[in-house]
N, C-alpha and C. Protein backbone atom coordinates (compact mmCIF):
# COMPACT_ATOMS: atom_id res chain seq x y z
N UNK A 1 -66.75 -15.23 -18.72
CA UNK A 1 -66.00 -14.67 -17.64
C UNK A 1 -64.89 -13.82 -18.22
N UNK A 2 -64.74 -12.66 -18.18
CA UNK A 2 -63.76 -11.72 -18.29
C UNK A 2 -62.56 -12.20 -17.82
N UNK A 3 -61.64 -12.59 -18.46
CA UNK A 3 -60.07 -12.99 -18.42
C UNK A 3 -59.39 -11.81 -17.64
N UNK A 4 -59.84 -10.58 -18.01
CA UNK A 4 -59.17 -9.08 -17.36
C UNK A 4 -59.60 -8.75 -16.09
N UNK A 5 -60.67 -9.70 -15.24
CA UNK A 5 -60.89 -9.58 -14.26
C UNK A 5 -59.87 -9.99 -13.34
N UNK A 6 -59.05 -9.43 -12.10
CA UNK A 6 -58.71 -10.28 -11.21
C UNK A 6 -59.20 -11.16 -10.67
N UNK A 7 -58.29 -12.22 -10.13
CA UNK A 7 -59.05 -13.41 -9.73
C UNK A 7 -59.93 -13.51 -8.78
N UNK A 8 -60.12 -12.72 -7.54
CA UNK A 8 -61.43 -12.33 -6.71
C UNK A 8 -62.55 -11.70 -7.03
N UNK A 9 -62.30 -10.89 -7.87
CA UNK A 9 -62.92 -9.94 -9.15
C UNK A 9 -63.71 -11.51 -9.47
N UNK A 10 -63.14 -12.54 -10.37
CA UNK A 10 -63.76 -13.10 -11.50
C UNK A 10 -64.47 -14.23 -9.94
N UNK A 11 -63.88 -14.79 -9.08
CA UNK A 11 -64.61 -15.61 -8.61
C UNK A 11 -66.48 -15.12 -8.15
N UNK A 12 -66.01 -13.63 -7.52
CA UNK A 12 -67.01 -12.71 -7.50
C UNK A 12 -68.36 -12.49 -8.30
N UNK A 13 -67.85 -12.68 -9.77
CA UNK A 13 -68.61 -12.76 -10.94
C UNK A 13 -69.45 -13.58 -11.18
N UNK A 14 -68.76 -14.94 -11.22
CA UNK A 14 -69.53 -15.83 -11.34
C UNK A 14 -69.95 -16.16 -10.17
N UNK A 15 -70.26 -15.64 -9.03
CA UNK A 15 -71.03 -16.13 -8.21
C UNK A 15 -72.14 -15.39 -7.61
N UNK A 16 -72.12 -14.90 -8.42
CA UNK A 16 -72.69 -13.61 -8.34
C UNK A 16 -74.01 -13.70 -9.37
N UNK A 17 -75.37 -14.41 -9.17
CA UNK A 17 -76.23 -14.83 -10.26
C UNK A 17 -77.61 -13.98 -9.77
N UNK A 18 -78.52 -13.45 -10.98
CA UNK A 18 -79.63 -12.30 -10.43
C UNK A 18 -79.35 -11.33 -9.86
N UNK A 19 -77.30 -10.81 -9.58
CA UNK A 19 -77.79 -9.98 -8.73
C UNK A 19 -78.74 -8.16 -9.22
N UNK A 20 -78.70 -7.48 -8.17
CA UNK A 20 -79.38 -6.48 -8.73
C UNK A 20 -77.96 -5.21 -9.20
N UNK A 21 -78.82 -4.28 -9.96
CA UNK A 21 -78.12 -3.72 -10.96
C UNK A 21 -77.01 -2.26 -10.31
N UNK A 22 -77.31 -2.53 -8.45
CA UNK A 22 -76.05 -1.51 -7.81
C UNK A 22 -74.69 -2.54 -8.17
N UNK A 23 -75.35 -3.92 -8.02
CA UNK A 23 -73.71 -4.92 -8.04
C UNK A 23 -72.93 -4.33 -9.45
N UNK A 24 -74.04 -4.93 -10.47
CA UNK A 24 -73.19 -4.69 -11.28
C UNK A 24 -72.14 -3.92 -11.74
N UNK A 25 -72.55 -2.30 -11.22
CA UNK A 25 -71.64 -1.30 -11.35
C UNK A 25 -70.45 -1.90 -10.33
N UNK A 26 -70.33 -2.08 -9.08
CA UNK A 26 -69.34 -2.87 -8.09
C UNK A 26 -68.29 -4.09 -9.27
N UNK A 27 -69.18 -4.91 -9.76
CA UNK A 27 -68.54 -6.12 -10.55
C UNK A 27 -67.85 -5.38 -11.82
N UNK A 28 -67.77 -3.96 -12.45
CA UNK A 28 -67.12 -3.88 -13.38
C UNK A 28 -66.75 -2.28 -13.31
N UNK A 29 -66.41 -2.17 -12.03
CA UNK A 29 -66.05 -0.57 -11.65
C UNK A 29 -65.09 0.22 -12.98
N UNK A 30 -64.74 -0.60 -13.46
CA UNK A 30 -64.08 0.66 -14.51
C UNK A 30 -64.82 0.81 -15.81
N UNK A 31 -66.05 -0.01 -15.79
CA UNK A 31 -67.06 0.48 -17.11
C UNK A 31 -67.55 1.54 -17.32
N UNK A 32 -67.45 2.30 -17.80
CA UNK A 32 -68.39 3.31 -18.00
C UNK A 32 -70.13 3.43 -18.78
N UNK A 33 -71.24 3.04 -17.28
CA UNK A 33 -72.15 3.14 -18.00
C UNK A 33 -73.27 4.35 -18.63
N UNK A 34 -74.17 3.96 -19.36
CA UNK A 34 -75.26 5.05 -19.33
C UNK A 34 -76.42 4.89 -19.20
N UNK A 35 -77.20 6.05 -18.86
CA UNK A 35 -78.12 5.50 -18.19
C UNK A 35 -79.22 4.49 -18.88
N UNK A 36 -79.83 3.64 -17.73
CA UNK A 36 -80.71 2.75 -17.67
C UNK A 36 -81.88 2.95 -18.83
N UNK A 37 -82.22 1.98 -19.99
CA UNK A 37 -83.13 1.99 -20.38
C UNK A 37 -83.82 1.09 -19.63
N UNK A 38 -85.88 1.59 -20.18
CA UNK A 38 -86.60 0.86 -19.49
C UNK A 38 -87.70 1.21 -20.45
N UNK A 39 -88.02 -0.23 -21.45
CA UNK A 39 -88.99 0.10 -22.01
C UNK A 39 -90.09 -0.57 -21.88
N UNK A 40 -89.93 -2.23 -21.48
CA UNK A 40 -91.30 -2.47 -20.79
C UNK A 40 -90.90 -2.47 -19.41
N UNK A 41 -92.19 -2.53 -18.78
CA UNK A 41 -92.28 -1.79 -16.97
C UNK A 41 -91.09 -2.58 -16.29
N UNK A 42 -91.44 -4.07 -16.76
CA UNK A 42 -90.51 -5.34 -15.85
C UNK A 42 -89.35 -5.34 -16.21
N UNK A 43 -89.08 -4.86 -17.03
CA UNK A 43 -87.10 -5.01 -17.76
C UNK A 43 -86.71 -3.80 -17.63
N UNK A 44 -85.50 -4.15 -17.57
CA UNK A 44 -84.67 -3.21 -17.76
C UNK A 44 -83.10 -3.36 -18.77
N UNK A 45 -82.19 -2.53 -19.52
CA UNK A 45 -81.31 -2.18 -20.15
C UNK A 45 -80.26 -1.48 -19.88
N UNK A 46 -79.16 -1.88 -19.47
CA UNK A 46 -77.75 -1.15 -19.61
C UNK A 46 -76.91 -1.32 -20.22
N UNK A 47 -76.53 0.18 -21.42
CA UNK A 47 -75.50 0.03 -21.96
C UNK A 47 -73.90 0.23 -21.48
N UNK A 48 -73.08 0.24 -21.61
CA UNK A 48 -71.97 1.21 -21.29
C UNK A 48 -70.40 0.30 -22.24
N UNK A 49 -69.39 1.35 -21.87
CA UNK A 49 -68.11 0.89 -22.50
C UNK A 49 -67.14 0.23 -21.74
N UNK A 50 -66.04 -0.29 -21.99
CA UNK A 50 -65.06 -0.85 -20.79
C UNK A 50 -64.07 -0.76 -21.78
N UNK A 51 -62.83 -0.37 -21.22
CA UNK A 51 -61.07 0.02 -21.97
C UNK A 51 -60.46 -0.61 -21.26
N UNK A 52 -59.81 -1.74 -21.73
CA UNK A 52 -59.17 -2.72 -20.39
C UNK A 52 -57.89 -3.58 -21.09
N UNK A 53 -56.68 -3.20 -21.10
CA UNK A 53 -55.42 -3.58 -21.75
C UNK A 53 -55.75 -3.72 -22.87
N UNK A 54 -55.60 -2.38 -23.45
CA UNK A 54 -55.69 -1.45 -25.06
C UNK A 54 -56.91 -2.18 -25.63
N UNK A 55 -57.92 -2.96 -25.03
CA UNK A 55 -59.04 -3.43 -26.28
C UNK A 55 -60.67 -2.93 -25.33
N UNK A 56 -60.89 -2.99 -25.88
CA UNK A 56 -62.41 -1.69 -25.77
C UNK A 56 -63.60 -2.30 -26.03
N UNK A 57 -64.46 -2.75 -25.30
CA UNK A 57 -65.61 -3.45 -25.22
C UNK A 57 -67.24 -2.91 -25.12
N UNK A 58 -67.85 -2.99 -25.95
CA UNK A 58 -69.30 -2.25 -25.55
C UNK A 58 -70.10 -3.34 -24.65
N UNK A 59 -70.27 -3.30 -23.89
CA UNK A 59 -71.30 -3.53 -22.18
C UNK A 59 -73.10 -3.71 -23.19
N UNK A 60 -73.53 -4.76 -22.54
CA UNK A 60 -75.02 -4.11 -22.86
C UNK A 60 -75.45 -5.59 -21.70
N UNK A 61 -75.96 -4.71 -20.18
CA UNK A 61 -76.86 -5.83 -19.40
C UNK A 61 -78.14 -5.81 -19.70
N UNK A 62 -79.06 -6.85 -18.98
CA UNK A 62 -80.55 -6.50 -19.40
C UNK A 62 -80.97 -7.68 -18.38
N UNK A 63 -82.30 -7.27 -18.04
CA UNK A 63 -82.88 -8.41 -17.38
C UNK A 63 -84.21 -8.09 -16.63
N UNK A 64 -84.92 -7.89 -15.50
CA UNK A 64 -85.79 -7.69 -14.82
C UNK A 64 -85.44 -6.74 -13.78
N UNK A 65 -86.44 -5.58 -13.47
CA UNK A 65 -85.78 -4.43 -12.93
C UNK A 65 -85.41 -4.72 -12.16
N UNK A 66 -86.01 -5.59 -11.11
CA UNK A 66 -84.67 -5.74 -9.81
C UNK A 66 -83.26 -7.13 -10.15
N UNK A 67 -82.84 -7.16 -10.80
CA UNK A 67 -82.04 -8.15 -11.21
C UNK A 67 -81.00 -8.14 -12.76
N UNK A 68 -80.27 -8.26 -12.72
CA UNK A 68 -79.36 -8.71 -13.73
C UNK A 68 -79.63 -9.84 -14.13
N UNK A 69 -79.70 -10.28 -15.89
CA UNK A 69 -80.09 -11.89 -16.13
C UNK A 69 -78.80 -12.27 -16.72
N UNK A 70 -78.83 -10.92 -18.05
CA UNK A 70 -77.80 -11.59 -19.23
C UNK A 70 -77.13 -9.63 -19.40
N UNK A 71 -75.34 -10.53 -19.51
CA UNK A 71 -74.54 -9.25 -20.17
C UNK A 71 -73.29 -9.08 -20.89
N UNK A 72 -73.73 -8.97 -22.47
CA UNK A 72 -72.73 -8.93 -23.21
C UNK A 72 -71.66 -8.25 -23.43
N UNK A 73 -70.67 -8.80 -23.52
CA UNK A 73 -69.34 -8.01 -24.00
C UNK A 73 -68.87 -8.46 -25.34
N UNK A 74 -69.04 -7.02 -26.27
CA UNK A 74 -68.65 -7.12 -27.34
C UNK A 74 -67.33 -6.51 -28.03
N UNK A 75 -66.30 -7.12 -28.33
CA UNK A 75 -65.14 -6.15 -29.07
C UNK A 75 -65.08 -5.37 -29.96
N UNK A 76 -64.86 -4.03 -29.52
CA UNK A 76 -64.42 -2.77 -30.53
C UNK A 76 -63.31 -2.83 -31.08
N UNK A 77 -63.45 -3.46 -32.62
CA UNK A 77 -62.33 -3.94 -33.02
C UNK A 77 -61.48 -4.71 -33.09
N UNK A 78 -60.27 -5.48 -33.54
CA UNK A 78 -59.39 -6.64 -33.75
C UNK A 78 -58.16 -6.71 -32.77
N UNK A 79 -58.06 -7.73 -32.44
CA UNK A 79 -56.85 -8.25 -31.71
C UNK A 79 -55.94 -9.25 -32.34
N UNK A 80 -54.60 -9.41 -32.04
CA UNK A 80 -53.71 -10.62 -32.48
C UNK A 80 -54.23 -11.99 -31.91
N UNK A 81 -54.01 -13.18 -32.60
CA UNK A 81 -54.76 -14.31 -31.93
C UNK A 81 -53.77 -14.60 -30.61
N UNK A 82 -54.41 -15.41 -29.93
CA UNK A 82 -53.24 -15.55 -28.81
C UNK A 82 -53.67 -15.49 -27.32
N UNK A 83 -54.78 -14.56 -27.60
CA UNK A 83 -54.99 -14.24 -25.76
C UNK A 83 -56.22 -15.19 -25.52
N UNK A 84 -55.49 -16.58 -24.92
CA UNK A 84 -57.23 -17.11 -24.47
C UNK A 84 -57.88 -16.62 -23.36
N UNK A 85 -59.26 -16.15 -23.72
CA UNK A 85 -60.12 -15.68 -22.24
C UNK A 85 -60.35 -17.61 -21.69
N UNK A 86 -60.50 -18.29 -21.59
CA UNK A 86 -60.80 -19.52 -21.30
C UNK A 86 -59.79 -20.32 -20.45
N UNK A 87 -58.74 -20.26 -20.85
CA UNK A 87 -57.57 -20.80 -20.40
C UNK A 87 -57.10 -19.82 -19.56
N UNK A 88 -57.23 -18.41 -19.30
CA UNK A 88 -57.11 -17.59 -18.28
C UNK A 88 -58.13 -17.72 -17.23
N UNK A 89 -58.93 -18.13 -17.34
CA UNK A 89 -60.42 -18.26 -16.71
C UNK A 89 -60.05 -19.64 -15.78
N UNK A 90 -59.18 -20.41 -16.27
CA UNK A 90 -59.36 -22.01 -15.54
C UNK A 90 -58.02 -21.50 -14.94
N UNK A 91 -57.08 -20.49 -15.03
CA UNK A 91 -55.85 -20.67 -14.35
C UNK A 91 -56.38 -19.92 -12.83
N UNK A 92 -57.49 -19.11 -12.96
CA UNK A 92 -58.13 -18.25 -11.94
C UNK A 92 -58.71 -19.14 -10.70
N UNK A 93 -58.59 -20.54 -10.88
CA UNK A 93 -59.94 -21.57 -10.42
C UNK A 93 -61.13 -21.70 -11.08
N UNK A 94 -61.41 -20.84 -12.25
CA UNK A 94 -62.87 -20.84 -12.61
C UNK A 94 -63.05 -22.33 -13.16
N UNK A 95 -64.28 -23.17 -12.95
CA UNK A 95 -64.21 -24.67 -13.69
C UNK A 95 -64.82 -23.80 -14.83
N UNK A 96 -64.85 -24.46 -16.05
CA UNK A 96 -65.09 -23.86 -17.68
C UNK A 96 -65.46 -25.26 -18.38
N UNK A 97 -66.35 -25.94 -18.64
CA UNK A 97 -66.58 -26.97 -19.54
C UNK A 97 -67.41 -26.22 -20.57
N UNK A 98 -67.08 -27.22 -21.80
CA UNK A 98 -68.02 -26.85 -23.11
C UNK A 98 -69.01 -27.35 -22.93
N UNK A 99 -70.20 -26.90 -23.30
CA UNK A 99 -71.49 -27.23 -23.48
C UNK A 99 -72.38 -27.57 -24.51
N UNK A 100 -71.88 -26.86 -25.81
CA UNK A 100 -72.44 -27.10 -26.77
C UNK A 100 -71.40 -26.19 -27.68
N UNK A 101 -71.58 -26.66 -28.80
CA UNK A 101 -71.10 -25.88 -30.27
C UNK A 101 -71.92 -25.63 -31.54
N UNK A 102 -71.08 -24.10 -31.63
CA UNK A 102 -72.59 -23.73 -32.61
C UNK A 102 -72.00 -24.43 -33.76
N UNK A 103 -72.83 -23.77 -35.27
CA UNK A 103 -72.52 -24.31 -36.37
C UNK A 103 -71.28 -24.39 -36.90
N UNK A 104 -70.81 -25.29 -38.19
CA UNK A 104 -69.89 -25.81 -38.45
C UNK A 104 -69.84 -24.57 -39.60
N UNK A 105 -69.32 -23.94 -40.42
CA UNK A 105 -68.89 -23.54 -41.52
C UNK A 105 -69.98 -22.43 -41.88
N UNK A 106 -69.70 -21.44 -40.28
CA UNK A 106 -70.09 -19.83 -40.23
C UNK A 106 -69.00 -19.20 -40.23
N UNK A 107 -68.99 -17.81 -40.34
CA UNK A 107 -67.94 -17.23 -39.80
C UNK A 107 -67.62 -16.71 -38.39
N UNK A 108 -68.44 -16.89 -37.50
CA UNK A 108 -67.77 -17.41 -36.03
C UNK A 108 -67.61 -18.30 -35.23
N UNK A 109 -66.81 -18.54 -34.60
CA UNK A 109 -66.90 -19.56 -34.05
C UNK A 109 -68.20 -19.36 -32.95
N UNK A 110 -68.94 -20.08 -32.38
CA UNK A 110 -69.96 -19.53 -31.52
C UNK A 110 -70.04 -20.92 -30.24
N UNK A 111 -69.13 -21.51 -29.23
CA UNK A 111 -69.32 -22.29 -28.52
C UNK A 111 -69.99 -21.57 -26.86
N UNK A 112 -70.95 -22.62 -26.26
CA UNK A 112 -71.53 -21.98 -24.81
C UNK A 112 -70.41 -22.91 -24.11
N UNK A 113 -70.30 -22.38 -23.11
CA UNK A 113 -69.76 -23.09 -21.50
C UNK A 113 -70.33 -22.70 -20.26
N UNK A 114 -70.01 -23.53 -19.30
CA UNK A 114 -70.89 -23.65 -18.29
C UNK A 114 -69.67 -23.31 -17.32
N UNK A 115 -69.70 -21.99 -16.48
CA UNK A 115 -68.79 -21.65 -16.08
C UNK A 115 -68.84 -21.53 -14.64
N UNK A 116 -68.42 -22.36 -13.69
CA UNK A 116 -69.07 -22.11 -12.19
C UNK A 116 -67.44 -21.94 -11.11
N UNK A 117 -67.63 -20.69 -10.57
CA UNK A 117 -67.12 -20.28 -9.42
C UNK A 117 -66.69 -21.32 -8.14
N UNK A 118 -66.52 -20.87 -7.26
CA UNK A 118 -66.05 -22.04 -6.23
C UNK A 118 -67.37 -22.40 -5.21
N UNK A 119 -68.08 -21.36 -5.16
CA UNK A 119 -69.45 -21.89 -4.39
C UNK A 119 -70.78 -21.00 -5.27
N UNK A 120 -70.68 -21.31 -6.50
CA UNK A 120 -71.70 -20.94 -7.61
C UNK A 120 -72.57 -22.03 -8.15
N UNK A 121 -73.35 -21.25 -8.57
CA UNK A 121 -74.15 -22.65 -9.38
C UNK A 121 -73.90 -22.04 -10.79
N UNK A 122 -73.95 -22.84 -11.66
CA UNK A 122 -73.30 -22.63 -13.50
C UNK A 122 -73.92 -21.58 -14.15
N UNK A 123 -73.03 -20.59 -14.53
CA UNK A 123 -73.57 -19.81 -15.53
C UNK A 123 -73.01 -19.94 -16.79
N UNK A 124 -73.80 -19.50 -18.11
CA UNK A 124 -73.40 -20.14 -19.04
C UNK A 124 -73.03 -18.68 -19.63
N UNK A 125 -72.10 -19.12 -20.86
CA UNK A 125 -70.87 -17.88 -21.02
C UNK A 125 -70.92 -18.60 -22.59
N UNK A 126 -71.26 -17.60 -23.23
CA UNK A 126 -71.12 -17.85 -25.36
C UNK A 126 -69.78 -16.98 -25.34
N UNK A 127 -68.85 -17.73 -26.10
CA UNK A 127 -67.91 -17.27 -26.74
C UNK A 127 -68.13 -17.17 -28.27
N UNK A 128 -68.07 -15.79 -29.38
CA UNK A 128 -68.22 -15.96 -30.45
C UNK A 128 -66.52 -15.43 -31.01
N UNK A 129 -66.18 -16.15 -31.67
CA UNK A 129 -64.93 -15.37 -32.41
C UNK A 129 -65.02 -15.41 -34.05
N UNK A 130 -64.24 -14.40 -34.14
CA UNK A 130 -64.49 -14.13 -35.54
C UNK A 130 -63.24 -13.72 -35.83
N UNK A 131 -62.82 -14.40 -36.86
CA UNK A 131 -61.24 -14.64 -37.32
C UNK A 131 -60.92 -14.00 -38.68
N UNK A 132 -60.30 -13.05 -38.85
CA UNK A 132 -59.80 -12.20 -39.92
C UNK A 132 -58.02 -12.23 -40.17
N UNK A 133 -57.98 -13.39 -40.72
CA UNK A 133 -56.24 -13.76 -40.91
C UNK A 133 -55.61 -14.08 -39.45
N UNK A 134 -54.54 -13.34 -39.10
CA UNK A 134 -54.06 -13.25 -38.03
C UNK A 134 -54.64 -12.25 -36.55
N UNK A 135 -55.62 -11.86 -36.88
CA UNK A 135 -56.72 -10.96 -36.19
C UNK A 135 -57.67 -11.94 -35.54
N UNK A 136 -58.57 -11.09 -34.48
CA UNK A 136 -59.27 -12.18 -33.80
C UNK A 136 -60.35 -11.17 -33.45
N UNK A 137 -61.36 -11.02 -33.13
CA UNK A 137 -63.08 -10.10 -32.29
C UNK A 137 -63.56 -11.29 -31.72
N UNK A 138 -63.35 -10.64 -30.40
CA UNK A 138 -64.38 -11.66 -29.09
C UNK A 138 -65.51 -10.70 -28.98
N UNK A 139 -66.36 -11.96 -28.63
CA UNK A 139 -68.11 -11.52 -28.59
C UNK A 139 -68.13 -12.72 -26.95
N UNK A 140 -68.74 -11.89 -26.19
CA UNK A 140 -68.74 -13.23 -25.09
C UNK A 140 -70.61 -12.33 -24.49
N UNK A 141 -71.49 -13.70 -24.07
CA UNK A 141 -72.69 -12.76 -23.40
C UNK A 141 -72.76 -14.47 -21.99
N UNK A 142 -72.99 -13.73 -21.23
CA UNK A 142 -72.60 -14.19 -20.19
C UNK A 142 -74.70 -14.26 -19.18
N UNK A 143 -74.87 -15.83 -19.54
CA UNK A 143 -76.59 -15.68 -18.66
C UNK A 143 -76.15 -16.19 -17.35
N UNK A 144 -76.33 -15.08 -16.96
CA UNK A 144 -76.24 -15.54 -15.09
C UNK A 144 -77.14 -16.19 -14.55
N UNK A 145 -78.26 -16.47 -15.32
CA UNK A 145 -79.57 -17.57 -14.73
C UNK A 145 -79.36 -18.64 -15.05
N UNK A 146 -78.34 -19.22 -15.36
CA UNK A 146 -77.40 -20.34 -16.17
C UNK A 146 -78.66 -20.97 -17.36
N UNK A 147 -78.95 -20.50 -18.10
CA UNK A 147 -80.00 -21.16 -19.26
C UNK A 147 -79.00 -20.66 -20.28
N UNK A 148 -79.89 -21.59 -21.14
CA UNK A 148 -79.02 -22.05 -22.97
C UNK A 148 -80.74 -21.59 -23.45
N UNK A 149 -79.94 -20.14 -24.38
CA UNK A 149 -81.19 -19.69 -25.72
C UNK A 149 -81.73 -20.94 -26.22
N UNK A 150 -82.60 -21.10 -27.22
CA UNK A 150 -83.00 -22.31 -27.85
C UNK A 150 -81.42 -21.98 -29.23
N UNK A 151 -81.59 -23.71 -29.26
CA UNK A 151 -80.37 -23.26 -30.35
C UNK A 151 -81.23 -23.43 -31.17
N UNK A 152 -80.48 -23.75 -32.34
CA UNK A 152 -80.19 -23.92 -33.73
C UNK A 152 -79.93 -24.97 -34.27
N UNK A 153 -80.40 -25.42 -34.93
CA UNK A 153 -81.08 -27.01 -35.70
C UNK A 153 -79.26 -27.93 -35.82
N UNK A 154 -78.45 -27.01 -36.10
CA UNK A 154 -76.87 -27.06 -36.79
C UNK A 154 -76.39 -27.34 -35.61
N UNK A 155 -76.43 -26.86 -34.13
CA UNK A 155 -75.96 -27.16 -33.02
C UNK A 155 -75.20 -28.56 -32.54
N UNK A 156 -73.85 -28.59 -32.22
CA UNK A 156 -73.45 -29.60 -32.06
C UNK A 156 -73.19 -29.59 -30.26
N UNK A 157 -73.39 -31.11 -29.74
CA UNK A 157 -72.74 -31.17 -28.46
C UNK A 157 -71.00 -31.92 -28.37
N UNK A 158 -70.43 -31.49 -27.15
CA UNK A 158 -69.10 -31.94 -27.29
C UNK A 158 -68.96 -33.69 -28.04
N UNK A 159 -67.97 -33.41 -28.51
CA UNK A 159 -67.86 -34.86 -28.72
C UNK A 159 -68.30 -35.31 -30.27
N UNK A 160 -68.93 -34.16 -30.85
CA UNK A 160 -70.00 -34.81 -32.26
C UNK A 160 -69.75 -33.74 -33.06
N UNK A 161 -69.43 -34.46 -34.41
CA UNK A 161 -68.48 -33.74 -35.24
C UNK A 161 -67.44 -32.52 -35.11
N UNK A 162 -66.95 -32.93 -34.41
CA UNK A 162 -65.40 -31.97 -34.10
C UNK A 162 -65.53 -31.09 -32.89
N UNK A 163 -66.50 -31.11 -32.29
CA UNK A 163 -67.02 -29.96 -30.94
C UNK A 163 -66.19 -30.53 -29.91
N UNK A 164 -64.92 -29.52 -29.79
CA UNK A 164 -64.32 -29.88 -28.67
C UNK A 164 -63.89 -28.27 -28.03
């Protein structure tokens, strides 16, 4: 869930699951996208950018042509540590529990959460960070069909070895 969303904005978001790909432009009106790839018949691809209090995000949705599934936001570039998207997210009403944690001793952090709106059903939201001293790059991809990729053998759930 986008922390830079207003809070009707973000309840909006997450409740907002499959929709089709006019919403999306509506759900992130100041993105700038381009046009639609489509390389097999049933899917579809959107890239675009977003500039949203000085940090700069590349957009990439994808899913089934009539529908939105999954859409990442990736950071162009470093930030100071400090700004939680998570803890902005729960001051909004959003509920935010952890779900799982990726591996122990990568260089990102990579935890999912299960992020549900006030009359939503859970979508799940990867936070990846990647920590360069006092610097920080958020990676967040957001499945609005609320499913978990297959993980990874290393995968921890809350509670088991340090996954909190």
């Amino acid at each position: 869930m986008p922390a830079f969303l207003p809070r009707q904005k973000c309840d909006s978001f997450v409740d907002r699951q499959g929709d089709d790909w006019a919403t999306l432009a509506k759900l992130l009106p100041d993105a700038k996208w381009n046009p639609p790839y489509r390389g097999e018949p049933a899917q579809k691809t959107q890239s675009g950018q977003l500039k949203v209090a000085g940090r700069e995000f590349s957009l990439l949705a994808s899913g089934l042509r009539t529908q939105v599934n999954f859409i990442t936001f990736d950071e162009i570039g470093l930030h100071r540590k400090g700004e939680g998207l998570l803890s902005v997210s729960r001051a909004k009403g959003v509920d935010v529990k952890l779900v799982q944690c990726g591996p122990v001793y990568t260089e990102s952090i990579n935890n999912w959460y299960s992020v549900k709106g006030r009359s939503s059903k859970p979508v799940m939201l990867r936070q990846s960070l990647r920590l360069d001293g006092n610097q920080i790059q958020d990676a967040y991809e957001l499945r609005l069909d609320g499913s978990l990729p297959k993980g990874d053998a290393r995968d921890r759930d809350p509670g088991v070895n340090g996954c909190r």
